[in-house]
N, C-alpha and C. Protein backbone atom coordinates (compact mmCIF):
# COMPACT_ATOMS: atom_id res chain seq x y z
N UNK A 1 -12.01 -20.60 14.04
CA UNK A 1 -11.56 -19.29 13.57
C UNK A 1 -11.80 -19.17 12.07
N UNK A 2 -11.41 -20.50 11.14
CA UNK A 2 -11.79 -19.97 9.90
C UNK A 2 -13.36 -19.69 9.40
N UNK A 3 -14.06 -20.21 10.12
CA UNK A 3 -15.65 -19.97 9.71
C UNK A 3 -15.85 -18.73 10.16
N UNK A 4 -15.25 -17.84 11.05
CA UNK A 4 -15.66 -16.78 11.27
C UNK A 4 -14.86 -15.48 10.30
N UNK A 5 -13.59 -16.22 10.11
CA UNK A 5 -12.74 -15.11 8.79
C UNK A 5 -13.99 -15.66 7.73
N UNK A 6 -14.49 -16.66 7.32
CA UNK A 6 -15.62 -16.15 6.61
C UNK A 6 -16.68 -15.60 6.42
N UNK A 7 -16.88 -15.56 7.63
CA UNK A 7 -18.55 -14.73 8.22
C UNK A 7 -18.01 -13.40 7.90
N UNK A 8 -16.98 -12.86 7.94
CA UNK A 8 -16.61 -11.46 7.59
C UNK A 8 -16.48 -11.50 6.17
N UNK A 9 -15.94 -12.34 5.83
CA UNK A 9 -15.49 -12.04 3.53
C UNK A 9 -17.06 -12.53 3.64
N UNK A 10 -18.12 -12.97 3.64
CA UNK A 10 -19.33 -13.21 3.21
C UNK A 10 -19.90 -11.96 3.82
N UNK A 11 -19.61 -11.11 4.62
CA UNK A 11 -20.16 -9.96 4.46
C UNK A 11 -19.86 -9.00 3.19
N UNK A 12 -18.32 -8.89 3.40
CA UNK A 12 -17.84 -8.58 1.93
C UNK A 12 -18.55 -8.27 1.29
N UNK A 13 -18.87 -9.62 0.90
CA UNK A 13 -19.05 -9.99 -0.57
C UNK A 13 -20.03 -9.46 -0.68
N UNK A 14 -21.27 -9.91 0.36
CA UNK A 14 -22.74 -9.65 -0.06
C UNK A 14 -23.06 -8.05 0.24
N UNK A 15 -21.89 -7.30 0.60
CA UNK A 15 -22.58 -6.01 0.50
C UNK A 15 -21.92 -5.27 -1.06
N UNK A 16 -20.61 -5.98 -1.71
CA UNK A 16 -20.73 -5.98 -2.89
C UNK A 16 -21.73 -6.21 -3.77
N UNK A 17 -22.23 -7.37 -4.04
CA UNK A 17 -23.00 -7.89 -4.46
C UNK A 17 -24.43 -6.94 -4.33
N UNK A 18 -24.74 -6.36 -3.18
CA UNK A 18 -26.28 -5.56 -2.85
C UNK A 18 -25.72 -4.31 -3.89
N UNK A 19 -24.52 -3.45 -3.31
CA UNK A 19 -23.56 -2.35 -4.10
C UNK A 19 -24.09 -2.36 -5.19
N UNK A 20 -23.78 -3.21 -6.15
CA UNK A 20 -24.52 -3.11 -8.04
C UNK A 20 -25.84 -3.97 -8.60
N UNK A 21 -26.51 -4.60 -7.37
CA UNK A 21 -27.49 -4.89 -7.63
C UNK A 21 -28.38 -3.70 -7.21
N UNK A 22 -28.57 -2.76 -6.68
CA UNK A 22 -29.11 -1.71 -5.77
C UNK A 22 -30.32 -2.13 -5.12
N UNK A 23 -29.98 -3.38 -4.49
CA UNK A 23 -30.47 -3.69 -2.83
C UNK A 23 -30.11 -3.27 -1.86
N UNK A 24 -30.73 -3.74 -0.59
CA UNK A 24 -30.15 -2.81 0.37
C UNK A 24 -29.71 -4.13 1.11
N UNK A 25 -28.36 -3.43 1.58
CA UNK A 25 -27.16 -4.87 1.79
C UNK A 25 -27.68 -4.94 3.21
N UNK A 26 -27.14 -6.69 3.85
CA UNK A 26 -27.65 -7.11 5.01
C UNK A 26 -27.03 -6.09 6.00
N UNK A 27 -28.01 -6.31 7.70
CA UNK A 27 -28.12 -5.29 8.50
C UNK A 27 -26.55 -6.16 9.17
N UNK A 28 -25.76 -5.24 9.90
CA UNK A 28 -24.38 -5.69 10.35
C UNK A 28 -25.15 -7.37 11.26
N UNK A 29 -26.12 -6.72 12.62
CA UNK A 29 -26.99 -7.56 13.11
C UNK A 29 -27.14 -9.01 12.83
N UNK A 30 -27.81 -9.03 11.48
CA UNK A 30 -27.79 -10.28 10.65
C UNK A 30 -25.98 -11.02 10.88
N UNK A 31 -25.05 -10.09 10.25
CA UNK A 31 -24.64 -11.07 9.69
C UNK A 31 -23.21 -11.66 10.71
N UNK A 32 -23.23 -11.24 12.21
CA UNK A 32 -22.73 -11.28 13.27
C UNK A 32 -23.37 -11.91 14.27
N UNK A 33 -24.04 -13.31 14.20
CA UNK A 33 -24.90 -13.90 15.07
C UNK A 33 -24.08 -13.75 16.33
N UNK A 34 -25.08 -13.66 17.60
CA UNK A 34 -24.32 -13.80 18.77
C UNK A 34 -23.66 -15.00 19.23
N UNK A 35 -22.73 -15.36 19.33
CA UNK A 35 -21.94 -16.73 20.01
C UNK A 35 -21.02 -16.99 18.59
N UNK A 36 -21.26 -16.52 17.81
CA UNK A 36 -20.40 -16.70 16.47
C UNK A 36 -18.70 -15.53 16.16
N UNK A 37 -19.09 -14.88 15.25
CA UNK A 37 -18.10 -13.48 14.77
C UNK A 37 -17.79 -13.23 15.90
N UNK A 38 -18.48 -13.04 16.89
CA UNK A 38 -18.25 -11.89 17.84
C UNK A 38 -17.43 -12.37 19.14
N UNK A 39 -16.95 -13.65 18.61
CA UNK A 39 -16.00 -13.97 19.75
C UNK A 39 -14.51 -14.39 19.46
N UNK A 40 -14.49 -14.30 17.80
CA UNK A 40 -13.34 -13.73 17.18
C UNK A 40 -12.40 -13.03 18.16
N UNK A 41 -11.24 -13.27 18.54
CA UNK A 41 -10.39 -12.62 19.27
C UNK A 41 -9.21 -12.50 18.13
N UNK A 42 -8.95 -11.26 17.84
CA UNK A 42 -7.74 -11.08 17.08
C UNK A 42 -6.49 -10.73 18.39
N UNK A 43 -5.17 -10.97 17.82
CA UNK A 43 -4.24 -10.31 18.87
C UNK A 43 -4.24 -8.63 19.24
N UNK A 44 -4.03 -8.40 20.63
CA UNK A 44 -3.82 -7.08 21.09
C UNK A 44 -3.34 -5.99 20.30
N UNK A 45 -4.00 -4.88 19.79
CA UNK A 45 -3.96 -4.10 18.42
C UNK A 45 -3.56 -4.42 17.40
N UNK A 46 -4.65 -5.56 16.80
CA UNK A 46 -4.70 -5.67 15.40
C UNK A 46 -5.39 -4.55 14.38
N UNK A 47 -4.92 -4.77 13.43
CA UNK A 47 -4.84 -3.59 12.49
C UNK A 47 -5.83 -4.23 11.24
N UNK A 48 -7.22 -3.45 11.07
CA UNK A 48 -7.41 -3.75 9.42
C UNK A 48 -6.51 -3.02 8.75
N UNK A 49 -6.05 -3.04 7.84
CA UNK A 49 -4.54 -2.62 7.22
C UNK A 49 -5.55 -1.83 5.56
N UNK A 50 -6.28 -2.10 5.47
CA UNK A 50 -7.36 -1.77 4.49
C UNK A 50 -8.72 -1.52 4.31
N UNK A 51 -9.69 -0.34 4.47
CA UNK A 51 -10.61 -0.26 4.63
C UNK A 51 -10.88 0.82 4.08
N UNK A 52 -12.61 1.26 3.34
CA UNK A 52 -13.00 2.76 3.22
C UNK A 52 -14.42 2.93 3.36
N UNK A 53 -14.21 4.96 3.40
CA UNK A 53 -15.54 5.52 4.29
C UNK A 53 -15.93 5.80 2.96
N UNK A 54 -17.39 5.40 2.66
CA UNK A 54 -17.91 6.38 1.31
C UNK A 54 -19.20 7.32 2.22
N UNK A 55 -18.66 8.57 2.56
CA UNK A 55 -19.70 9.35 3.20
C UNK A 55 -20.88 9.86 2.24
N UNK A 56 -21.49 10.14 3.13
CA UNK A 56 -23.48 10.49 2.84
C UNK A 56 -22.57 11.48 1.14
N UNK A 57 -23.46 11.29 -0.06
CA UNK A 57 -23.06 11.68 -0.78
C UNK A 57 -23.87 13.32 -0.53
N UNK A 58 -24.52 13.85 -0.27
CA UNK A 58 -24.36 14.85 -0.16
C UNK A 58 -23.26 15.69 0.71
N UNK A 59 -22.75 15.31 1.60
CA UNK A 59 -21.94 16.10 2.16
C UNK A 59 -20.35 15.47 1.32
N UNK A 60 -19.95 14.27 0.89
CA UNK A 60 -19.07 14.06 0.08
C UNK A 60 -19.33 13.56 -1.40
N UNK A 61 -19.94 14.57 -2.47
CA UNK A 61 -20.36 13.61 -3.48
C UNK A 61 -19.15 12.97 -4.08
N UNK A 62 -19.85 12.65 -5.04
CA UNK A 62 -18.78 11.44 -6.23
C UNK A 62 -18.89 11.93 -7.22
N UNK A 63 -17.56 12.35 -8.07
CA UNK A 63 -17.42 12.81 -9.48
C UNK A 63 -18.36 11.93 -10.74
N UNK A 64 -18.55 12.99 -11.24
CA UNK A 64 -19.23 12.33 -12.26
C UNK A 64 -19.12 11.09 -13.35
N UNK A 65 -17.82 10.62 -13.50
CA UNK A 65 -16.90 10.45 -13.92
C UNK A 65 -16.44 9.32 -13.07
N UNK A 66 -16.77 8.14 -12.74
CA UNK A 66 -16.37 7.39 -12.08
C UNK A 66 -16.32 5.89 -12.27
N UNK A 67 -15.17 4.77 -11.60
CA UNK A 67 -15.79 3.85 -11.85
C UNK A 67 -16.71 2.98 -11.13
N UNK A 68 -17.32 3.19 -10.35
CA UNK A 68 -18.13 2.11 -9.43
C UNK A 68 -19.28 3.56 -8.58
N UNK A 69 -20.17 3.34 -8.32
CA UNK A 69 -21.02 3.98 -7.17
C UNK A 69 -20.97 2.67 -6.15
N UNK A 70 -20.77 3.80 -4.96
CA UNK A 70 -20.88 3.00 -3.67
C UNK A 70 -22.11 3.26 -2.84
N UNK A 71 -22.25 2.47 -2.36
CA UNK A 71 -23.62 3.07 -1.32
C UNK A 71 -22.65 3.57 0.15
N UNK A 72 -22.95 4.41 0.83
CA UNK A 72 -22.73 5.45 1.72
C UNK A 72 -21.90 4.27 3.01
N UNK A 73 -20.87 4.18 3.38
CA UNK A 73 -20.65 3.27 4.40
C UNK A 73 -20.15 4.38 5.63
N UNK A 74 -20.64 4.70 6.34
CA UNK A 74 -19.80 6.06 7.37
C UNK A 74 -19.08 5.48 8.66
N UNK A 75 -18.19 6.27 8.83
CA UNK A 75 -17.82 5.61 10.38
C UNK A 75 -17.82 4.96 11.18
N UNK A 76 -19.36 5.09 11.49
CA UNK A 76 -19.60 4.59 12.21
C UNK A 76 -20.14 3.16 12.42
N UNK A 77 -20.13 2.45 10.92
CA UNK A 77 -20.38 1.43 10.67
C UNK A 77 -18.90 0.68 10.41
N UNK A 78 -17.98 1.12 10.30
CA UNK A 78 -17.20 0.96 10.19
C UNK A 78 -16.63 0.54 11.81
N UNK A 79 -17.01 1.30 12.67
CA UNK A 79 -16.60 0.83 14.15
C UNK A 79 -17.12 -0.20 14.64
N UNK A 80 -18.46 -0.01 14.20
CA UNK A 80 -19.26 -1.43 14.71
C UNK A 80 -18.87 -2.68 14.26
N UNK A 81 -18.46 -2.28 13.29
CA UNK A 81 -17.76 -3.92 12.31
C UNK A 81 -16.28 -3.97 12.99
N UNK A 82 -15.72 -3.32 13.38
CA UNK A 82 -14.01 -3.02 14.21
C UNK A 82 -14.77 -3.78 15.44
N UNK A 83 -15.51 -3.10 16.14
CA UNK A 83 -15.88 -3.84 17.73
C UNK A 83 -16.23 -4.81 17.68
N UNK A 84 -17.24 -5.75 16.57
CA UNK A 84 -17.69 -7.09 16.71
C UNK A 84 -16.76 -7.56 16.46
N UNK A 85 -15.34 -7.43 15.90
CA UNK A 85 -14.57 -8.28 15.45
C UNK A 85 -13.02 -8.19 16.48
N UNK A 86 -13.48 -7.28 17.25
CA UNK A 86 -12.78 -6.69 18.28
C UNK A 86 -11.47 -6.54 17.66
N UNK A 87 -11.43 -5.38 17.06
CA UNK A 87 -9.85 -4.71 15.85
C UNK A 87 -10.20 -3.47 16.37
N UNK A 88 -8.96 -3.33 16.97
CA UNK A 88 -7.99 -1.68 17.86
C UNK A 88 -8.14 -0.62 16.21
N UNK A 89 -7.32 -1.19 15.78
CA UNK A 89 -6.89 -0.04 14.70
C UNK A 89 -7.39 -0.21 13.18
N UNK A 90 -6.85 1.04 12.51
CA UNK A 90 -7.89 0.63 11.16
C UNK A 90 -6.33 1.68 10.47
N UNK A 91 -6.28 1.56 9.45
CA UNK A 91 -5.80 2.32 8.29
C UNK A 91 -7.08 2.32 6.53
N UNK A 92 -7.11 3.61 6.83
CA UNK A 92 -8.61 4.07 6.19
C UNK A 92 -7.84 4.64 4.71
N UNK A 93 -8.55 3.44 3.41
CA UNK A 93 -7.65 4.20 2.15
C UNK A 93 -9.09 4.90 1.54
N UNK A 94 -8.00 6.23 0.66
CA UNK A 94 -9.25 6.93 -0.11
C UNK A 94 -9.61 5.83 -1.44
N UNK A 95 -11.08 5.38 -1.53
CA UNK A 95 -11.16 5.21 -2.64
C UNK A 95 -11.00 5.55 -3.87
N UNK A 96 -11.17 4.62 -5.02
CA UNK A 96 -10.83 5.14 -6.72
C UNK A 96 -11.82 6.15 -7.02
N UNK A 97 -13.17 5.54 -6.44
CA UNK A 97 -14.52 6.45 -6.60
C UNK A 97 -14.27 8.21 -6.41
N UNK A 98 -13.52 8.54 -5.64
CA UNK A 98 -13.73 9.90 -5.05
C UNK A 98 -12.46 10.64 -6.09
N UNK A 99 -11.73 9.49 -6.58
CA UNK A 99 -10.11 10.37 -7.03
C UNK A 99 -9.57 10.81 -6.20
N UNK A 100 -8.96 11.70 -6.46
CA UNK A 100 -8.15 12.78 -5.81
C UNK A 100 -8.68 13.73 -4.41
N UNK A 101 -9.73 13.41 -4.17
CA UNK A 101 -10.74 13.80 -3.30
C UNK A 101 -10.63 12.83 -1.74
N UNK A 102 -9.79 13.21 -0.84
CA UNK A 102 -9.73 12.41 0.12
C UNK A 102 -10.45 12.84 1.86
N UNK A 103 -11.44 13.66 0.70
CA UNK A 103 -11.82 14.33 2.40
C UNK A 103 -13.28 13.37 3.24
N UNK A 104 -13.63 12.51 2.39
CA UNK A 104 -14.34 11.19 3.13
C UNK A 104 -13.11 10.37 3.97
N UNK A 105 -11.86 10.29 3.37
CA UNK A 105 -10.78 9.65 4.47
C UNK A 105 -10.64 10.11 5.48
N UNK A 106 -10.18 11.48 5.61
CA UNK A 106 -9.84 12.52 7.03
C UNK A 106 -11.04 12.21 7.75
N UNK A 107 -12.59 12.49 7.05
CA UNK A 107 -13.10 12.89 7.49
C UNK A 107 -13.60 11.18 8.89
N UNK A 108 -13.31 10.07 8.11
CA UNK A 108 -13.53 8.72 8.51
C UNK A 108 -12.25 8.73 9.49
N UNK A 109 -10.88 8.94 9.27
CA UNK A 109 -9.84 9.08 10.22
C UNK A 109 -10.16 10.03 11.38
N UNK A 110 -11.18 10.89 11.55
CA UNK A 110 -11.16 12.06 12.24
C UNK A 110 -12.34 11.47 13.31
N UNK A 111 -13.38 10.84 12.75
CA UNK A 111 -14.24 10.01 13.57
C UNK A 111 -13.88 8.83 14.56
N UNK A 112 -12.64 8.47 13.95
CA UNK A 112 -12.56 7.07 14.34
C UNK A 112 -11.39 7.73 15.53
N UNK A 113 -10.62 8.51 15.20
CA UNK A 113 -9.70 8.83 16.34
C UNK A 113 -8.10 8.64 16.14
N UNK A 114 -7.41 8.44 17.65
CA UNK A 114 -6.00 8.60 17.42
C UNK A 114 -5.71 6.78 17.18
N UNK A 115 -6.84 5.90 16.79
CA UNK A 115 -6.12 4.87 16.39
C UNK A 115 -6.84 4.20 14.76
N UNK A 116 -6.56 5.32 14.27
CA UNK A 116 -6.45 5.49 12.40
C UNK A 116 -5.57 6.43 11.94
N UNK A 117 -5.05 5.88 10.77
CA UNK A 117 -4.18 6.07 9.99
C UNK A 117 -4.97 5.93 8.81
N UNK A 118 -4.24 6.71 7.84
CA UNK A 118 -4.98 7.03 6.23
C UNK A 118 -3.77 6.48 5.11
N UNK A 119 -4.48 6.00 4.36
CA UNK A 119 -3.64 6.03 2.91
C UNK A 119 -4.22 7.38 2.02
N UNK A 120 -3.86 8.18 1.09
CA UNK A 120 -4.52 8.97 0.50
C UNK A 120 -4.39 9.16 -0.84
N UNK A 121 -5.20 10.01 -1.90
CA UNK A 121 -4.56 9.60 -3.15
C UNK A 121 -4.52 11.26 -3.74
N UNK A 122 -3.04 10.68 -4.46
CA UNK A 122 -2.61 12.27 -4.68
C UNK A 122 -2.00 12.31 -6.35
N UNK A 123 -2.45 12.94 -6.73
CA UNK A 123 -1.93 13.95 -8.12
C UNK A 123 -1.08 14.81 -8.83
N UNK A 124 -0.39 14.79 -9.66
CA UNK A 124 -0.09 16.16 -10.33
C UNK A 124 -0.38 17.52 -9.66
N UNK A 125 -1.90 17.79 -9.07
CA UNK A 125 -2.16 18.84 -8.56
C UNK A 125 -2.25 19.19 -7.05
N UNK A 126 -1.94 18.11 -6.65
CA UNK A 126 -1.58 17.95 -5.03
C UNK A 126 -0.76 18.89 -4.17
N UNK A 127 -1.07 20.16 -3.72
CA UNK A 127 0.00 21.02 -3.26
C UNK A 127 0.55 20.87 -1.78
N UNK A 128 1.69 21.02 -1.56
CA UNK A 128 2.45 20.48 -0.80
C UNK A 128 1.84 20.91 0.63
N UNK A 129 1.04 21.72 0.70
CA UNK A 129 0.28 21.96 1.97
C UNK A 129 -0.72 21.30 2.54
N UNK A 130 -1.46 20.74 1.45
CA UNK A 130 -2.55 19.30 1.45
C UNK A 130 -1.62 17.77 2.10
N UNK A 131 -0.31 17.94 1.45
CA UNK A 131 0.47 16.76 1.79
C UNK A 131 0.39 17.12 3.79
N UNK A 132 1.06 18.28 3.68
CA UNK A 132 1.45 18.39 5.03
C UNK A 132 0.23 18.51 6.30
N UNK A 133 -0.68 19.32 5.26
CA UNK A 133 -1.95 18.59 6.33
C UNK A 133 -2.95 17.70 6.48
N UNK A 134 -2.34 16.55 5.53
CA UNK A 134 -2.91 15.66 5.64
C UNK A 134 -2.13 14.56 6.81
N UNK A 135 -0.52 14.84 6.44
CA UNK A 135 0.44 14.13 6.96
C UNK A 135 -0.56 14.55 9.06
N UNK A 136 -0.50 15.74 9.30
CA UNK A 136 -0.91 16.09 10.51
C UNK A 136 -2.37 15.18 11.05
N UNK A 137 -2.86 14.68 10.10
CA UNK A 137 -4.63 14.18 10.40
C UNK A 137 -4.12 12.71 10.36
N UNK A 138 -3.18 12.61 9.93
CA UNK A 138 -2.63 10.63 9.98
C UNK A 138 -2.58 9.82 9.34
N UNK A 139 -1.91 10.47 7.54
CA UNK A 139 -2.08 9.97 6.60
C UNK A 139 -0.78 9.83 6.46
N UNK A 140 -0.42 8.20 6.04
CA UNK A 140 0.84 7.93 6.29
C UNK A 140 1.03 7.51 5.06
N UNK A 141 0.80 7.38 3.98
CA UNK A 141 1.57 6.54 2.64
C UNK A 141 -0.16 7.33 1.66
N UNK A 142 0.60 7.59 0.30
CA UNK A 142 -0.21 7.94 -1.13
C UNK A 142 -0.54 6.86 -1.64
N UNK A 143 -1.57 6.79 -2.66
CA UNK A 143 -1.76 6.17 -2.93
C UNK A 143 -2.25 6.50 -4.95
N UNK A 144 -1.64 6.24 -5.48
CA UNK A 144 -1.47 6.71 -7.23
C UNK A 144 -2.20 6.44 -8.19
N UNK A 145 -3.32 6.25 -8.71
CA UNK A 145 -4.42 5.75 -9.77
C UNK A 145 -3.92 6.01 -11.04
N UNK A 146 -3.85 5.14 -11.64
CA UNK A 146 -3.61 5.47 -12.98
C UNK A 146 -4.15 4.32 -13.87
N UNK A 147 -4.93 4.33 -14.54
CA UNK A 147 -4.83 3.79 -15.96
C UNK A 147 -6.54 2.92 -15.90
N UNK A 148 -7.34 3.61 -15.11
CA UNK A 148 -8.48 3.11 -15.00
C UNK A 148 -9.63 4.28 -15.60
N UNK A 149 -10.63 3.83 -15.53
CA UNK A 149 -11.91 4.67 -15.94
C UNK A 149 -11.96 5.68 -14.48
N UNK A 150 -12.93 6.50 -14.65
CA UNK A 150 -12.72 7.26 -13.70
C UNK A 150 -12.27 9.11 -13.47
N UNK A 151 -12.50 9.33 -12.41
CA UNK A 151 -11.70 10.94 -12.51
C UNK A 151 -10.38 10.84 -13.30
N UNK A 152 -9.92 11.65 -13.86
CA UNK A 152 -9.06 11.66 -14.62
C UNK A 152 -7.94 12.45 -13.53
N UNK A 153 -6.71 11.71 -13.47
CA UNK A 153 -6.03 11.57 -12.35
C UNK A 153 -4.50 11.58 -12.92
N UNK A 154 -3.68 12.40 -12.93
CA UNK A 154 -2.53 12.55 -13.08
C UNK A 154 -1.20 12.33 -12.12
N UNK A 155 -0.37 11.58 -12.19
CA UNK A 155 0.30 11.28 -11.33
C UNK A 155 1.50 11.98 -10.75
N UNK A 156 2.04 12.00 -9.90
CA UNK A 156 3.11 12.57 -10.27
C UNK A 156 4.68 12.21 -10.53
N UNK A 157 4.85 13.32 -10.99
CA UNK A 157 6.00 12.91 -12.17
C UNK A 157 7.07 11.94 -10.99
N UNK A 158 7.97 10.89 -11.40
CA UNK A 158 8.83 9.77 -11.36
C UNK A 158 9.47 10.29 -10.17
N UNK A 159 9.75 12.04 -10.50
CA UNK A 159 11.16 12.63 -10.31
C UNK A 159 10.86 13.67 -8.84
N UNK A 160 9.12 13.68 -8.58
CA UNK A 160 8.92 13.93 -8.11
C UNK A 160 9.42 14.38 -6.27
N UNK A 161 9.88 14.91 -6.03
CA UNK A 161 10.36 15.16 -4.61
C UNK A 161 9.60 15.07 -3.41
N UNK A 162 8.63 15.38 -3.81
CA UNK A 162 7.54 16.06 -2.53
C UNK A 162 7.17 14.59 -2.47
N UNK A 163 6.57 14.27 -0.42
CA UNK A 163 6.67 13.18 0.09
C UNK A 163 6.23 13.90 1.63
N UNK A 164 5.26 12.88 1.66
CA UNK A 164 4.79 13.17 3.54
C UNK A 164 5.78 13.19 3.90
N UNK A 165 5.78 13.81 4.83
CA UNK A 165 7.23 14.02 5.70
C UNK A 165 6.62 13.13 7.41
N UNK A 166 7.92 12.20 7.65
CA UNK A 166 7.49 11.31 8.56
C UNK A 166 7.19 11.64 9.48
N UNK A 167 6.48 10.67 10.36
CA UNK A 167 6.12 10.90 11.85
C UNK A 167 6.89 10.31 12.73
């Protein structure tokens, strides 16, 4: 089991690594030999508890203003890496890259179905109707940026009230 929790962080890594070198990171194929990863059995709905969609930048670009460019990871690569590793559920966070911009999350929660959940990231300018329909698409906990390079991202205030309202 542990050589195969590494066959996954050595994917990680090396599609980090391709990310700011601007190579093009290994094919899932490669790095999931058959008789290896793929017989990984996690327990009956395990959860990646952390994961994100950076969609086709034309249909979700990236502020100008950012700290990292990602190369495009969609859905559906995202499932394929869930099925070889055979993981039920996912909780999908918005990246730092997008800011305040969480519609690559929905839009990755909305693909994947009724077994994702979202973290999302919210602002100063966050109106309470975004909360509530986000809360409806399966975004269960915010998520707050502050003090990095990047969209310029305001938090909200301490005293703040407003809060997904539970499921």
């Amino acid at each position: 089991m542990r050589g195969n929790h590494a066959d996954t962080t050595q994917l990680s890594n090396r599609r980090h690594r391709h990310r700011s070198s601007g190579a093009q990171p290994p094919q899932l194929r490669e790095s999931f030999p058959t008789g290896h990863a793929s017989e990984l059995r996690y327990p009956p709905h395990a959860c990646d508890c952390h994961t994100h969609i950076y969609g086709d930048p034309k249909e979700f670009p990236l502020p100008s203003l950012r700290p990292y460019t990602p190369e495009a990871t969609p859905p559906e690569e995202m499932s394929a890496l869930h099925r070889a590793l055979h993981m039920e559920r996912v909780v999908i966070v918005t990246p730092s890259a997008y800011g305040a911009d969480n519609s690559a999350t929905l839009y990755g929660m909305k693909a994947r179905g009724a077994n994702a959940r979202g973290v999302a990231v919210i602002d100063d300018k966050t109106p309470e109707s975004d909360l509530d329909a986000m809360n409806r698409a399966g975004v269960r906990g915010i998520r707050i940026i502050s003090g990095r390079p990047g969209p310029s991202i305001q938090p909200p205030l301490a005293g703040d009230s407003r809060r997904l309202p539970s499921a």
